[in-house]
Each structure stands twice: as C-alpha cells, then as structure tokens.
C-alpha atoms as a PDB file:
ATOM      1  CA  UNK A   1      36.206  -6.060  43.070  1.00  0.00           C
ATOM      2  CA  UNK A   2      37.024  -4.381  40.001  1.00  0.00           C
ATOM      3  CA  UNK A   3      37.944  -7.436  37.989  1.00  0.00           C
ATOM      4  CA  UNK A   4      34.331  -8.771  39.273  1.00  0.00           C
ATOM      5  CA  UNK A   5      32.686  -5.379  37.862  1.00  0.00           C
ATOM      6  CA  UNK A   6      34.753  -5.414  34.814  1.00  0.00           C
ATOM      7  CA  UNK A   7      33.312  -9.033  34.046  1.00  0.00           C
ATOM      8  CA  UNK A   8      29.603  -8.072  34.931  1.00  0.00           C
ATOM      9  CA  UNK A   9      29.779  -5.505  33.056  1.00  0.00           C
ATOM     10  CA  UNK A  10      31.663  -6.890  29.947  1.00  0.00           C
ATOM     11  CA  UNK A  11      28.793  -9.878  30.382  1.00  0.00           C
ATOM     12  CA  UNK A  12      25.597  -7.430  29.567  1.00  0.00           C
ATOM     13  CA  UNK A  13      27.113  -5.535  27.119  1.00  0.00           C
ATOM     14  CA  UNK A  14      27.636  -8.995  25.324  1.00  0.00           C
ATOM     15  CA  UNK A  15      23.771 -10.056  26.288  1.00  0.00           C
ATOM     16  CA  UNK A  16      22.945  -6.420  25.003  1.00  0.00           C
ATOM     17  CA  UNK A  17      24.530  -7.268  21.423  1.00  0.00           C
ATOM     18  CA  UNK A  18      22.917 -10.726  21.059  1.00  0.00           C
ATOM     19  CA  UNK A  19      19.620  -9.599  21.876  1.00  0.00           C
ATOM     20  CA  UNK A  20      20.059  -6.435  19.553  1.00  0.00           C
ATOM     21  CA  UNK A  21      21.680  -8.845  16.763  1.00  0.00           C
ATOM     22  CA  UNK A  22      18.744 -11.246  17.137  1.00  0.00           C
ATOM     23  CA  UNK A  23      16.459  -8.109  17.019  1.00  0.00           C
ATOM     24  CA  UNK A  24      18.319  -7.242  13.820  1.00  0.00           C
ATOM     25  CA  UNK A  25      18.058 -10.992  11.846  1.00  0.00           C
ATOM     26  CA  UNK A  26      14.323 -11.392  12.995  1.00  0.00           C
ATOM     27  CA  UNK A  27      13.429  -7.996  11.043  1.00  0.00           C
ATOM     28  CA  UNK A  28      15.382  -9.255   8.168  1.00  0.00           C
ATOM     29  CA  UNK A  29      13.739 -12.825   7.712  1.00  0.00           C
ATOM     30  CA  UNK A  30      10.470 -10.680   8.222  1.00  0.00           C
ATOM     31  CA  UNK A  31      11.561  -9.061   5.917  1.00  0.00           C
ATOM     32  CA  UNK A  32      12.574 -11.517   3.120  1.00  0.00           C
ATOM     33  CA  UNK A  33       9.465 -13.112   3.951  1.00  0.00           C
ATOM     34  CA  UNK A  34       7.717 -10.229   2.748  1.00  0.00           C
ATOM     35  CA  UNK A  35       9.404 -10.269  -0.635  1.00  0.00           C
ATOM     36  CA  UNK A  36       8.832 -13.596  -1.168  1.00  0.00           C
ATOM     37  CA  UNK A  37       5.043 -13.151  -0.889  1.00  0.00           C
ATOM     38  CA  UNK A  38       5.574 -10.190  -2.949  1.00  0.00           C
ATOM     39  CA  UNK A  39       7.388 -12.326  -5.282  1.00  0.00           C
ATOM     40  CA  UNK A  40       4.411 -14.943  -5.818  1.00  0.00           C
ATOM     41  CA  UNK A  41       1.845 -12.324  -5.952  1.00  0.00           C
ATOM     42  CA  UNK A  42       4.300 -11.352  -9.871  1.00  0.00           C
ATOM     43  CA  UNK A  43       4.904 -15.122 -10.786  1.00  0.00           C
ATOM     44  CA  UNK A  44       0.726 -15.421 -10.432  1.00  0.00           C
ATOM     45  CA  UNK A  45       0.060 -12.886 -12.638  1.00  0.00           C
ATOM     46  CA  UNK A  46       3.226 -11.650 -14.342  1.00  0.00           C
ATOM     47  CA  UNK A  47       1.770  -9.114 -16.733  1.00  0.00           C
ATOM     48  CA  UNK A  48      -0.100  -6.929 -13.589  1.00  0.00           C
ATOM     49  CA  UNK A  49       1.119  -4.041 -12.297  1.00  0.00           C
ATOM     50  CA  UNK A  50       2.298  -4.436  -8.881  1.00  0.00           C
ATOM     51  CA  UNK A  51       2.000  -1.146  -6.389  1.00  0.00           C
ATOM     52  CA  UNK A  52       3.616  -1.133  -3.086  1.00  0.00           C
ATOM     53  CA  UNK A  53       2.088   0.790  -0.294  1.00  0.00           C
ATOM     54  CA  UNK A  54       4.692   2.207   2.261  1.00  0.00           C
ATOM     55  CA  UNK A  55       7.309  -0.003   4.146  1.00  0.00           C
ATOM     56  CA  UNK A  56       9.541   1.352   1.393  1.00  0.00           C
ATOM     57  CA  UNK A  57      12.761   0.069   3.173  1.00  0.00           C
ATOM     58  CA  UNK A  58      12.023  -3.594   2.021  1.00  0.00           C
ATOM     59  CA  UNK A  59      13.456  -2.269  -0.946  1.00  0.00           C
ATOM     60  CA  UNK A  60      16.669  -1.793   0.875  1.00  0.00           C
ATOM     61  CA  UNK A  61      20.043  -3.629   2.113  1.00  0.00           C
ATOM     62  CA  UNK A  62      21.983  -2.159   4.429  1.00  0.00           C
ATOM     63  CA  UNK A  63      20.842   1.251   2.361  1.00  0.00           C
ATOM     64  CA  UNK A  64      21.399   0.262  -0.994  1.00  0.00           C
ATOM     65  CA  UNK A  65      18.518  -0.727  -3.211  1.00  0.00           C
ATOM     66  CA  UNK A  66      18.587  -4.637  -4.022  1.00  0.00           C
ATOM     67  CA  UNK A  67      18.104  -4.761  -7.681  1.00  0.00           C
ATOM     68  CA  UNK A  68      16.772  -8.125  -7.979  1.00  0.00           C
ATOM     69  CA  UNK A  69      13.635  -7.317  -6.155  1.00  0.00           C
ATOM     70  CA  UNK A  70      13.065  -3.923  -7.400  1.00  0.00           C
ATOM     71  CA  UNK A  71      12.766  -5.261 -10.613  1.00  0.00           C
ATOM     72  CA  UNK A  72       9.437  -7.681  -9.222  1.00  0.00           C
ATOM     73  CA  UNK A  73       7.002  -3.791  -8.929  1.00  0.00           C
ATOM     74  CA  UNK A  74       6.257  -1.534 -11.056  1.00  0.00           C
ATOM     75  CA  UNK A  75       5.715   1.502  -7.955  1.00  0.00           C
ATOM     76  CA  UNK A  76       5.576   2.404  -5.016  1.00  0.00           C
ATOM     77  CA  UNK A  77       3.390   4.480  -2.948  1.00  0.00           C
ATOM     78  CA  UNK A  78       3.609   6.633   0.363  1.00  0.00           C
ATOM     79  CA  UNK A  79       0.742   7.486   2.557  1.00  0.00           C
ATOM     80  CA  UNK A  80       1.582  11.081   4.797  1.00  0.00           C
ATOM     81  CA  UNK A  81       4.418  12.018   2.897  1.00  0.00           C
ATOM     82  CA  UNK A  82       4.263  15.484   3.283  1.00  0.00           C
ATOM     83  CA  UNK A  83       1.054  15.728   5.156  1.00  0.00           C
ATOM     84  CA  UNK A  84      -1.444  13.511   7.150  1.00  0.00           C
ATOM     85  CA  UNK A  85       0.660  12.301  10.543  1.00  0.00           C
ATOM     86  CA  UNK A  86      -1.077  13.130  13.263  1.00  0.00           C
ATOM     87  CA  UNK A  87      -4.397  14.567  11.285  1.00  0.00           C
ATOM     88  CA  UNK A  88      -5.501  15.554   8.665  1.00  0.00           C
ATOM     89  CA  UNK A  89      -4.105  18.618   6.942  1.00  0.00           C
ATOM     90  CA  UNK A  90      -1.200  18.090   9.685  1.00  0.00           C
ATOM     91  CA  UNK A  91       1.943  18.183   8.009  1.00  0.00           C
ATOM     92  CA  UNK A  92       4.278  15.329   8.562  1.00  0.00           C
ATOM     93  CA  UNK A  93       7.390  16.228  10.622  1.00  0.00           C
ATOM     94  CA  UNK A  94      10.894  17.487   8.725  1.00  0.00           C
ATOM     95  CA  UNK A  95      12.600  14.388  10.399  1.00  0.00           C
ATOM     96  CA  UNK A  96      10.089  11.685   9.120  1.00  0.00           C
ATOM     97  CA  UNK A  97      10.042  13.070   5.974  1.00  0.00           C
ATOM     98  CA  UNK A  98      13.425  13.639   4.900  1.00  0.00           C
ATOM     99  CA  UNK A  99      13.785   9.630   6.347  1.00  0.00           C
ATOM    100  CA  UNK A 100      10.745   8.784   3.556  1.00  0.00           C
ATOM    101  CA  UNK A 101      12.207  10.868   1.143  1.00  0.00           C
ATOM    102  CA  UNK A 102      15.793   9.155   0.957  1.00  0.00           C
ATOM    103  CA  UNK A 103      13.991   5.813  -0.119  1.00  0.00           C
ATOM    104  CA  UNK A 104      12.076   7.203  -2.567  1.00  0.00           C
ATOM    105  CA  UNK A 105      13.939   9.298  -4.539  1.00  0.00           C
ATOM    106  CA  UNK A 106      16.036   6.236  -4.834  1.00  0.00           C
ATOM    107  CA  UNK A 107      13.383   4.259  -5.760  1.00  0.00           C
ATOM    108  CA  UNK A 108      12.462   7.226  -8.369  1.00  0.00           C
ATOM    109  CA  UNK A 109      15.780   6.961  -9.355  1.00  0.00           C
ATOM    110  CA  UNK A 110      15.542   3.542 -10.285  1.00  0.00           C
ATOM    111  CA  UNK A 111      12.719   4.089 -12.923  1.00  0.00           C
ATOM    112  CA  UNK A 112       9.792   2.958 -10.637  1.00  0.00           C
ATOM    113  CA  UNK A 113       6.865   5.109 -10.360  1.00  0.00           C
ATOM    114  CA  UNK A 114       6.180   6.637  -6.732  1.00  0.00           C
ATOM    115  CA  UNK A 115       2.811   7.912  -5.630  1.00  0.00           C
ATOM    116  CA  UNK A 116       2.100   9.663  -2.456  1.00  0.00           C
ATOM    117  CA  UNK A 117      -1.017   9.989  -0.445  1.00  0.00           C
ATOM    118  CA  UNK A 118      -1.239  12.831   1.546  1.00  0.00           C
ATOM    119  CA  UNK A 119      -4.085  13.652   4.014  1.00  0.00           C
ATOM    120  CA  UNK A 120      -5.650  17.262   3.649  1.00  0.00           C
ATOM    121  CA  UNK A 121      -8.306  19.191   2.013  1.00  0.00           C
ATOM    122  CA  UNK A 122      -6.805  22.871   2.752  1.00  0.00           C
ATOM    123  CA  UNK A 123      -6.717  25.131  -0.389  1.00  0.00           C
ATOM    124  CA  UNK A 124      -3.016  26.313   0.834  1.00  0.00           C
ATOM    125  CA  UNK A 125      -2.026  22.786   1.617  1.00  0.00           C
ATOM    126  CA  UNK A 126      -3.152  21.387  -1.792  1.00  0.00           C
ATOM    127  CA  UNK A 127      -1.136  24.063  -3.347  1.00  0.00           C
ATOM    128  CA  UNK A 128       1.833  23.723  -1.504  1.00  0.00           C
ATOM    129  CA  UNK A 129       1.949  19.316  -1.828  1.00  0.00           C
ATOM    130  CA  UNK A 130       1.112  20.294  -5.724  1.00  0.00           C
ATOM    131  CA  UNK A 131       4.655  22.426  -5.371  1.00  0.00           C
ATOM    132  CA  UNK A 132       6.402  19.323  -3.430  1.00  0.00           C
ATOM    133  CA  UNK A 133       5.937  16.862  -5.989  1.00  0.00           C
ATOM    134  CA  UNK A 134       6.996  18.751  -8.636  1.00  0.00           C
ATOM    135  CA  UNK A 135       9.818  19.054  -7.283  1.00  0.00           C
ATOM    136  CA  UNK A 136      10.808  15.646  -6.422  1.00  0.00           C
ATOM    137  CA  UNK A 137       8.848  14.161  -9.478  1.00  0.00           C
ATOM    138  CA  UNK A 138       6.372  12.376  -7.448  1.00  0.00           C
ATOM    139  CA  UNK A 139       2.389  11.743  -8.458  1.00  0.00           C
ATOM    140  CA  UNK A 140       0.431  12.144  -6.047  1.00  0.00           C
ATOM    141  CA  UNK A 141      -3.222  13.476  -4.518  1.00  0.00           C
ATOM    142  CA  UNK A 142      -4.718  15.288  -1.529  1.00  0.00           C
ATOM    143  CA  UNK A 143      -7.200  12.396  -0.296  1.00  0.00           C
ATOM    144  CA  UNK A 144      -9.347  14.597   2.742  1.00  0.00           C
ATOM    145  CA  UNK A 145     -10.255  12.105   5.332  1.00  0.00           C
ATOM    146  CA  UNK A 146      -8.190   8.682   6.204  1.00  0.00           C
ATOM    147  CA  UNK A 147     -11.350   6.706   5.117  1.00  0.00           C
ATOM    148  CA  UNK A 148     -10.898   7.737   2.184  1.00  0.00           C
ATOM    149  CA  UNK A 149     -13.969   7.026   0.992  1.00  0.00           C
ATOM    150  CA  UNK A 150     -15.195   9.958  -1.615  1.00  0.00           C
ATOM    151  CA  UNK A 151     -14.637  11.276  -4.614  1.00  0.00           C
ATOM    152  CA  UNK A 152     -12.222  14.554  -4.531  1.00  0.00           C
ATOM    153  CA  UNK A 153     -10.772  17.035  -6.915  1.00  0.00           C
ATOM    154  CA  UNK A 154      -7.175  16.094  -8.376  1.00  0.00           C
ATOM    155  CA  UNK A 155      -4.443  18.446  -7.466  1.00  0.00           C
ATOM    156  CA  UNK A 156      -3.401  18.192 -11.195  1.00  0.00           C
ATOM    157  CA  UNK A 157      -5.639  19.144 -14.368  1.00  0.00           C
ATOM    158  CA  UNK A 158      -7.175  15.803 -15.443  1.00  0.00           C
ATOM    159  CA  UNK A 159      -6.405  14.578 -19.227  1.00  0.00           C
ATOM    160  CA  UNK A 160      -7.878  12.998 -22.219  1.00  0.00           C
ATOM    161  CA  UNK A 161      -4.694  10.822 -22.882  1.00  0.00           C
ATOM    162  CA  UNK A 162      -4.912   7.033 -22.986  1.00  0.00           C
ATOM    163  CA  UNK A 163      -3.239   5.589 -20.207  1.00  0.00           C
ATOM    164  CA  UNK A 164      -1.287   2.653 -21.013  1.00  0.00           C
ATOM    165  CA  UNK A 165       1.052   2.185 -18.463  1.00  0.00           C
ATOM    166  CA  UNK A 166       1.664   3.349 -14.903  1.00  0.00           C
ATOM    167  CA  UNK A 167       4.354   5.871 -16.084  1.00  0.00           C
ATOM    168  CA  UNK A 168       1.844   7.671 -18.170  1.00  0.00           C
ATOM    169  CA  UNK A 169      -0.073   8.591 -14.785  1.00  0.00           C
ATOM    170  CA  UNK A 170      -0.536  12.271 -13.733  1.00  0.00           C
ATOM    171  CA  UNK A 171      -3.813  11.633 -11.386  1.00  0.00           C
ATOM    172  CA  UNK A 172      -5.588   9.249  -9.607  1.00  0.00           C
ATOM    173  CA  UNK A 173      -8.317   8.741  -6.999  1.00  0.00           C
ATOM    174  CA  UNK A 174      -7.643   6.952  -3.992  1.00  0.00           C
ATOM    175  CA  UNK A 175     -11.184   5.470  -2.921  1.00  0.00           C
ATOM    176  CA  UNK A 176     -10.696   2.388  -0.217  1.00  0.00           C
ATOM    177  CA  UNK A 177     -13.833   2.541   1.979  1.00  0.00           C
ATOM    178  CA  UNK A 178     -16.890   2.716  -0.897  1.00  0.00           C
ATOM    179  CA  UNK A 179     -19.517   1.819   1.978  1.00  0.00           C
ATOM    180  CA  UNK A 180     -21.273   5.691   1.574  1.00  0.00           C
ATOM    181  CA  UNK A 181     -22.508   4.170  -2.333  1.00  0.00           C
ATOM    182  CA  UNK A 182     -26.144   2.506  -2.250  1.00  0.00           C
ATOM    183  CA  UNK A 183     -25.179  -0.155  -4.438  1.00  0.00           C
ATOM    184  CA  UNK A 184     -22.181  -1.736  -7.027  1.00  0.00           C
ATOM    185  CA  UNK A 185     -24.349   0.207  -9.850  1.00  0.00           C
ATOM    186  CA  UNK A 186     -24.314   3.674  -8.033  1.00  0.00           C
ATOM    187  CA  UNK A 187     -20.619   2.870  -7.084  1.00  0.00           C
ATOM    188  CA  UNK A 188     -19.627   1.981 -11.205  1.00  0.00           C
ATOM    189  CA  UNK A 189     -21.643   4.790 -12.080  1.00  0.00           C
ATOM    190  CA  UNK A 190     -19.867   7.678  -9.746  1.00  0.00           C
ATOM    191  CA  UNK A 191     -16.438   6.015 -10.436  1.00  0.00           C
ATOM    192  CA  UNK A 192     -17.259   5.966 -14.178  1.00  0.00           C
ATOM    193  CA  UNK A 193     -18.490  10.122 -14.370  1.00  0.00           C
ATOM    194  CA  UNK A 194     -14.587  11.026 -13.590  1.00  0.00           C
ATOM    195  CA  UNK A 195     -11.362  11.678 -15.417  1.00  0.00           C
ATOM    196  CA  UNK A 196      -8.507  10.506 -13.123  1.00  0.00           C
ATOM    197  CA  UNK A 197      -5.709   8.927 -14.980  1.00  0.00           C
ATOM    198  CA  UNK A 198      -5.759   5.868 -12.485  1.00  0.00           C
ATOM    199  CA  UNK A 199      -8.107   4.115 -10.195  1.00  0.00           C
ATOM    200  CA  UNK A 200      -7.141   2.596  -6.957  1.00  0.00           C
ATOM    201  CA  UNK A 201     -10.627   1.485  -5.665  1.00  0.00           C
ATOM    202  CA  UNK A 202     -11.652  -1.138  -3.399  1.00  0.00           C
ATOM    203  CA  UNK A 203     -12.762  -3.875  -6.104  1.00  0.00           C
ATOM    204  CA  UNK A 204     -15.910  -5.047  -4.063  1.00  0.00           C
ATOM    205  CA  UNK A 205     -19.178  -3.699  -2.089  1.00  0.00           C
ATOM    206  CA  UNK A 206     -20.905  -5.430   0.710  1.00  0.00           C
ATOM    207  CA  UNK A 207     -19.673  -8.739  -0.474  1.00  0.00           C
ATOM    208  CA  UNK A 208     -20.383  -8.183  -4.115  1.00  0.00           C
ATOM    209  CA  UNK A 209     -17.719  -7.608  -6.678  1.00  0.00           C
ATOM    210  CA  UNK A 210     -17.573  -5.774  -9.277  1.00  0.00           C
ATOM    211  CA  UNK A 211     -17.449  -7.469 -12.659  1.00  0.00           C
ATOM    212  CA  UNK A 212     -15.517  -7.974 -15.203  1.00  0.00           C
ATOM    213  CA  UNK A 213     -17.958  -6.114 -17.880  1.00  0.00           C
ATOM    214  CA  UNK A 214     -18.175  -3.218 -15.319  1.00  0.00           C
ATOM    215  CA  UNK A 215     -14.398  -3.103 -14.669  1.00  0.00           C
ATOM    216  CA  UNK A 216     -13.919  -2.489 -18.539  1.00  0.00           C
ATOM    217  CA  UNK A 217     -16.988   0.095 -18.511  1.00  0.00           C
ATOM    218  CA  UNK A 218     -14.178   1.583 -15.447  1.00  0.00           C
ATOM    219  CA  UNK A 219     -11.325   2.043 -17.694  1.00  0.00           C
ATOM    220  CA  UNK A 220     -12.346   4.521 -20.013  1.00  0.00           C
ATOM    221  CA  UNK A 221     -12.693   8.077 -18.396  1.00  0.00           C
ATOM    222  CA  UNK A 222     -15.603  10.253 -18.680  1.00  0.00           C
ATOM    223  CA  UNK A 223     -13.993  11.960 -21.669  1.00  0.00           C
ATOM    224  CA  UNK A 224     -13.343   9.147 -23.779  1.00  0.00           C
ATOM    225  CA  UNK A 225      -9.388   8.629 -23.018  1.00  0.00           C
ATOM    226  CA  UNK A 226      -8.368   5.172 -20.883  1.00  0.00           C
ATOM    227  CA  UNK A 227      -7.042   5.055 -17.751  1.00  0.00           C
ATOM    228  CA  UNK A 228      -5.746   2.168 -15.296  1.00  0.00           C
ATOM    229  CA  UNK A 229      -7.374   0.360 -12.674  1.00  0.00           C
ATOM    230  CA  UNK A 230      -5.973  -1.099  -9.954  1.00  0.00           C
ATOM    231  CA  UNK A 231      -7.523  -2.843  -6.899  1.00  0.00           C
ATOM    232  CA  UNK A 232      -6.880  -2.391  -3.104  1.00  0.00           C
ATOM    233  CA  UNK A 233      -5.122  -6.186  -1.755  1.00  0.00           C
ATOM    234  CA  UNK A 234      -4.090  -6.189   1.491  1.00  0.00           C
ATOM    235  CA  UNK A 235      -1.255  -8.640   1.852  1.00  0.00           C
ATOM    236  CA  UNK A 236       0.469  -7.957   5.417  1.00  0.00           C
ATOM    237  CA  UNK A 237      -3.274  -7.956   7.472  1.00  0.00           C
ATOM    238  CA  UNK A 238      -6.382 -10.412   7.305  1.00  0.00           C
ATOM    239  CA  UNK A 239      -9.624  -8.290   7.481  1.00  0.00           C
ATOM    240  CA  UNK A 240     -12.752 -10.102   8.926  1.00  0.00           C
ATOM    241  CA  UNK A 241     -15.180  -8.352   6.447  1.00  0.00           C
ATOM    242  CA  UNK A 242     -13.885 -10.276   3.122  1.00  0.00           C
ATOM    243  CA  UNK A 243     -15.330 -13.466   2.163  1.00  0.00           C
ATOM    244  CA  UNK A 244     -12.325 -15.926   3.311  1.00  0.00           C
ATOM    245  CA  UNK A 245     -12.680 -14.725   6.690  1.00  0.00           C
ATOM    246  CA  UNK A 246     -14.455 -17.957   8.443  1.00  0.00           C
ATOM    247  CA  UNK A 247     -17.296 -17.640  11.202  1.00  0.00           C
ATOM    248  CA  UNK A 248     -15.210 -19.563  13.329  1.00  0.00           C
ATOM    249  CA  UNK A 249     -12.518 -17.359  13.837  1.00  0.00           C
ATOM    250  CA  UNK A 250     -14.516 -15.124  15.468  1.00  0.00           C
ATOM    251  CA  UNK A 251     -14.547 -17.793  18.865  1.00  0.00           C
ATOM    252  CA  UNK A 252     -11.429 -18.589  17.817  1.00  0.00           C
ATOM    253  CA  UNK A 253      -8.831 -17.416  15.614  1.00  0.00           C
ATOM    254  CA  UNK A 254      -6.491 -19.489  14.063  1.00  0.00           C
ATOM    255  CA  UNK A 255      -2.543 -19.402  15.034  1.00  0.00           C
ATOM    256  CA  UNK A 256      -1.239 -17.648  12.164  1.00  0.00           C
ATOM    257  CA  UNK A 257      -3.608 -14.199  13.363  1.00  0.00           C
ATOM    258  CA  UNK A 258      -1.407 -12.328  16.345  1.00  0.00           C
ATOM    259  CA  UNK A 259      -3.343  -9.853  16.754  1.00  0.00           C
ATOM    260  CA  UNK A 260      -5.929  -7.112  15.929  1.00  0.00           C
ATOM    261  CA  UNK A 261      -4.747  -3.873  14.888  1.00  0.00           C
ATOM    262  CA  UNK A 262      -5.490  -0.709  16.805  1.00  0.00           C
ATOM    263  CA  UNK A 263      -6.341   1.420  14.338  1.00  0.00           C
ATOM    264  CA  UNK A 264      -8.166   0.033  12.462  1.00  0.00           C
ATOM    265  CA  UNK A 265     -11.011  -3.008  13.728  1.00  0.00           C
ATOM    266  CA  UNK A 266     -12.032  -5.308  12.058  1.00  0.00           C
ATOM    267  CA  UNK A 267      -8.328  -5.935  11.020  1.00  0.00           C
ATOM    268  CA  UNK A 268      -5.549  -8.545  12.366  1.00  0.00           C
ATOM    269  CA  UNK A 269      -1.594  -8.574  11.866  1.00  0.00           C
ATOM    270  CA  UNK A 270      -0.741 -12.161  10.702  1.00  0.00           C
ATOM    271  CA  UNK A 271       2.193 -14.131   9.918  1.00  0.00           C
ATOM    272  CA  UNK A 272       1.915 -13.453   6.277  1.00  0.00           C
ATOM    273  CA  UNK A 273       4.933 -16.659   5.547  1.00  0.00           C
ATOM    274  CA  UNK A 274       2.065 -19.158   6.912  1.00  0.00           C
ATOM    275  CA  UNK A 275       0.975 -21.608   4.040  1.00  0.00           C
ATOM    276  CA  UNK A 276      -2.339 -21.171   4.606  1.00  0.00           C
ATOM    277  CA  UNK A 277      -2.781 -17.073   4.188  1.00  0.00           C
ATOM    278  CA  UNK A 278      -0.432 -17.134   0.874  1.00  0.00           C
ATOM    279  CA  UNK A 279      -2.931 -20.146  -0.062  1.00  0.00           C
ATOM    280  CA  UNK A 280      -6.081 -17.315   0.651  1.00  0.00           C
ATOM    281  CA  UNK A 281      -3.719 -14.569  -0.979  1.00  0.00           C
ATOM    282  CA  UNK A 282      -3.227 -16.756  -4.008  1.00  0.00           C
ATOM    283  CA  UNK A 283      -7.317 -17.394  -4.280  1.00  0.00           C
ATOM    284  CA  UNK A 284      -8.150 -13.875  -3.750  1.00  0.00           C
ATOM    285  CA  UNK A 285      -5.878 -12.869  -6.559  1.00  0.00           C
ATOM    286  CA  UNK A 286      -7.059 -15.161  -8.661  1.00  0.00           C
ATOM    287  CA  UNK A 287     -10.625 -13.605  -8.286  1.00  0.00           C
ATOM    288  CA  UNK A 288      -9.032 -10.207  -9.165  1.00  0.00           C
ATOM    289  CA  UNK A 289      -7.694 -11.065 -12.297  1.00  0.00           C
ATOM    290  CA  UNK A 290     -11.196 -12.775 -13.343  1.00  0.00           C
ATOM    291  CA  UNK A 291     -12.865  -9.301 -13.123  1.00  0.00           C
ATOM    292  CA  UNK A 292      -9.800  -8.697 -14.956  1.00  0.00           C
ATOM    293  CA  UNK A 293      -8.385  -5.594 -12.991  1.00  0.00           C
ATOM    294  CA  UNK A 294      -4.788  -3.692 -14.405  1.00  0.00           C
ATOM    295  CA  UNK A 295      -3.267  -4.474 -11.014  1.00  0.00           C
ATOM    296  CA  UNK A 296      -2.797  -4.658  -7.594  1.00  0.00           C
ATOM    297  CA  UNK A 297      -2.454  -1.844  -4.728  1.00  0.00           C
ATOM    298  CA  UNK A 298      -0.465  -3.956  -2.067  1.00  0.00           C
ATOM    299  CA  UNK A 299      -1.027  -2.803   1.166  1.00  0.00           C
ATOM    300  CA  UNK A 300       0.371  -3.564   4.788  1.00  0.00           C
ATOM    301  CA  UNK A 301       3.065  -4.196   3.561  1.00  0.00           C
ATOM    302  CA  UNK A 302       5.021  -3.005   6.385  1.00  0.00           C
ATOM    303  CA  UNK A 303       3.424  -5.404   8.560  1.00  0.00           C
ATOM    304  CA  UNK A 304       6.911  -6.685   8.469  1.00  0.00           C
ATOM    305  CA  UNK A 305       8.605  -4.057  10.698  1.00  0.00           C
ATOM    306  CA  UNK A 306       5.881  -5.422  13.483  1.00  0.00           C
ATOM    307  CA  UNK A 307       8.638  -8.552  13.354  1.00  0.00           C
END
C-alpha cells in the first residue's frame, strides 16, 4: 500500500513539473516571438526611435538583461508605476511596484530612457510622482483619465531646448484617444499651441492621418524650440477601428485573432508570430514613416505573457 502511494504520488509530482516546464517554454517562445517582431519593426526603419510600452521583462533572461536585444530600443515606458492600478489617482501597490521597479532601474542602468505613465490628477499626487522620479531618474507625466485623451499640465516646467534625441526629454504628453477634437486641423492646431518636449499622439483621426507637412508643423513647440514625435503602434493587439481591419472579420474573424480583450472593445489579442499580422505591421509602419513621424510608441507588448 505504501509502495502503491509512494508511486502515485511520485507520478503527479512528475505530471506537475512537465506541465509547469511546458508552461515555462511556451512563455519563452512567446516571448522570443515578441522580440523578433520587435526586431523587424528596427531593421524597417533603423534610424526611428523605438519605445516599449510595459512587459518590461522581455528584456530579461532568467533576470539578467540580454544585451543583444536591449540594444534593438531606444526606451521603455511603464503605465501605473507609481499610481493608476485600480483607478485613477490610486496608487499602485508596494509589492507591484518594487517588482516594476527592479526591471527598470536596470533598464535605466543600461543607458535606455524609461518613461512612466501614471494615472492621477491630484495636486498631492502630482507632487509626490514629481518626487518619485527624481529619485529614480525616470521621465514621466500625470495623464488624468485612462483614455487619455486631453491635453494636461506637465509635472515638470516645459523648455525652449531643441530636442534631438530621446535622452534630451524632460516632458511629454501622452494623448491616445484624440476622438473629443472636431477635426485633424483642430487636433494639429491644439497639439501645436503646447511646449512638451515629446509627443506620443495617436497619428490618425476618424480614418484620416495626419500628414507629413502637419507632422513637421508638430515638431516645433509653441515657443520656437523642437521636440520629438512619436506615434502610438500597437503591435501585440489588432484593433477593428484602423483601416486593415476587414468587414469580414466582423462574421468571422480570421484564426490568428483569439480573442477580444476585456478592457478594452473594439480590441483582439492575436498571435502576433502569424505571417499575415507582421505583413499588416510591416504596411502600417510603412505609412508612419511616410508622414515621416520620429518614432514609434509600441504598445501591447505584453500580449506575450497571455502565452
């Protein structure tokens, strides 16, 4: 009886450790996979500057940085550093934090630019993220709503320095969701009456994109200095509001879409390795650098922890 027990039990502790080991080499190929889109994204346009949004550990092998990719971006950003989990002006919790915190001051470490976007408008809250990045030698803004969709004070003084790299950056404004503007003129005109170092703006309105004259008229600030501007790409989620999105995949979708996401409609988790969405990645780049944007703000990227 107790040899029989012993074997049972020695049996799903081995089942345990091939599932958890499979577990463990799926998330890594998800992970490569990532990179290597990530990778042609650079060899496309090798003289862009190349922001990460979260999913920071891609960075990462078995806890130490791997050099040969790190090399591929120029920064990296974190939404809810230090506040915006769980609501806004909700700070995030010690335990989440410290976890964020041990990438990126690697990462900072390792002469990339970081950038953190925290949700909150509160005076005291401003004051006291303003405090945190100082300290770790972050940039980074107060953005007050996740749609993130206005125009808001920078928690640093804004600059008339040129801005040629992302280094250089103090400030930016964070604007993803421009749908509140009448038009692409009253959105260029808005964007263009403000100082912020950098621009990370969703490059397109109802369909329309900006162009390449007003994208220029975009990277000189209100006072005369230039700045940077950088374009929203989501890379890790298909959205069904951009022009590659096809009518038919609204009966039915094709393989490569799993799923919608939750939180946000109108958006679908994908296998991001299939041929044909680094094929639509690869056009829809190529219409960013014909308006003739700095760079690219890659989101969803940590689609590949859903792996």
């Amino acid at each position: 009886m107790r040899n029989k027990f012993q074997y049972k039990f020695k049996k799903n502790i081995l089942y345990l450790f091939l599932i958890f080991s499979s577990l463990i080499f799926a998330n890594e190929e998800s992970k490569l996979e990532m990179r290597e889109l990530v990778k042609q994204i650079r060899f496309q346009s090798q003289e862009s500057i190349l922001i990460t949004q979260n999913g920071s550990n891609i960075f990462f092998n078995d806890g130490n940085i791997d050099q040969n990719f790190v090399r591929v971006v120029d920064g990296v950003s974190q939404e809810s550093l230090f506040y915006g989990v769980g609501g806004v002006n909700e700070e995030t919790p010690l335990d989440e934090k410290n976890y964020l915190l041990k990438n990126l001051t690697q990462l900072r470490d390792s002469k990339k630019t970081v950038l953190s976007v925290n949700y909150a408008y509160n005076k005291k809250i401003r004051n006291k993220v303003l405090k945190e990045l100082q300290k770790y030698r972050f940039t980074g803004e107060c953005v007050p709503s996740y749609e993130a969709n206005k125009i808001y004070s920078s928690l640093k003084k804004t600059n008339k320095k040129d801005i040629e790299n992302l280094s250089e950056v103090e400030n930016f404004l964070y604007l993803l969701n421009p749908e509140k503007f009448k038009n692409i003129k009253d959105y260029v005109r808005i964007l263009k009456n403000t100082d912020f170092d950098l621009l990370i703006i969703e490059p397109s309105l109802n369909g329309v994109f900006l162009t390449k004259e007003q994208i220029e008229e975009l990277k000189i600030k209100k006072n005369g200095g230039k700045r940077l501007v950088v374009a929203y790409f989501s890379i890790g989620e298909a959205e069904d509001y951009r022009f590659y999105w096809k009518k038919e995949w609204n009966l039915k979708k094709p393989e490569w879409i799993v799923k919608e996401n939750p939180n946000w409609k109108g958006n679908y988790i994908i296998k991001y390795w299939n041929i044909e969405w680094k094929k639509i990645v690869s056009d829809y780049q190529r219409k960013l650098d014909e308006i003739g944007v700095d760079g690219y703000y890659l989101d969803t990227i940590d689609t590949f922890e859903q792996f």
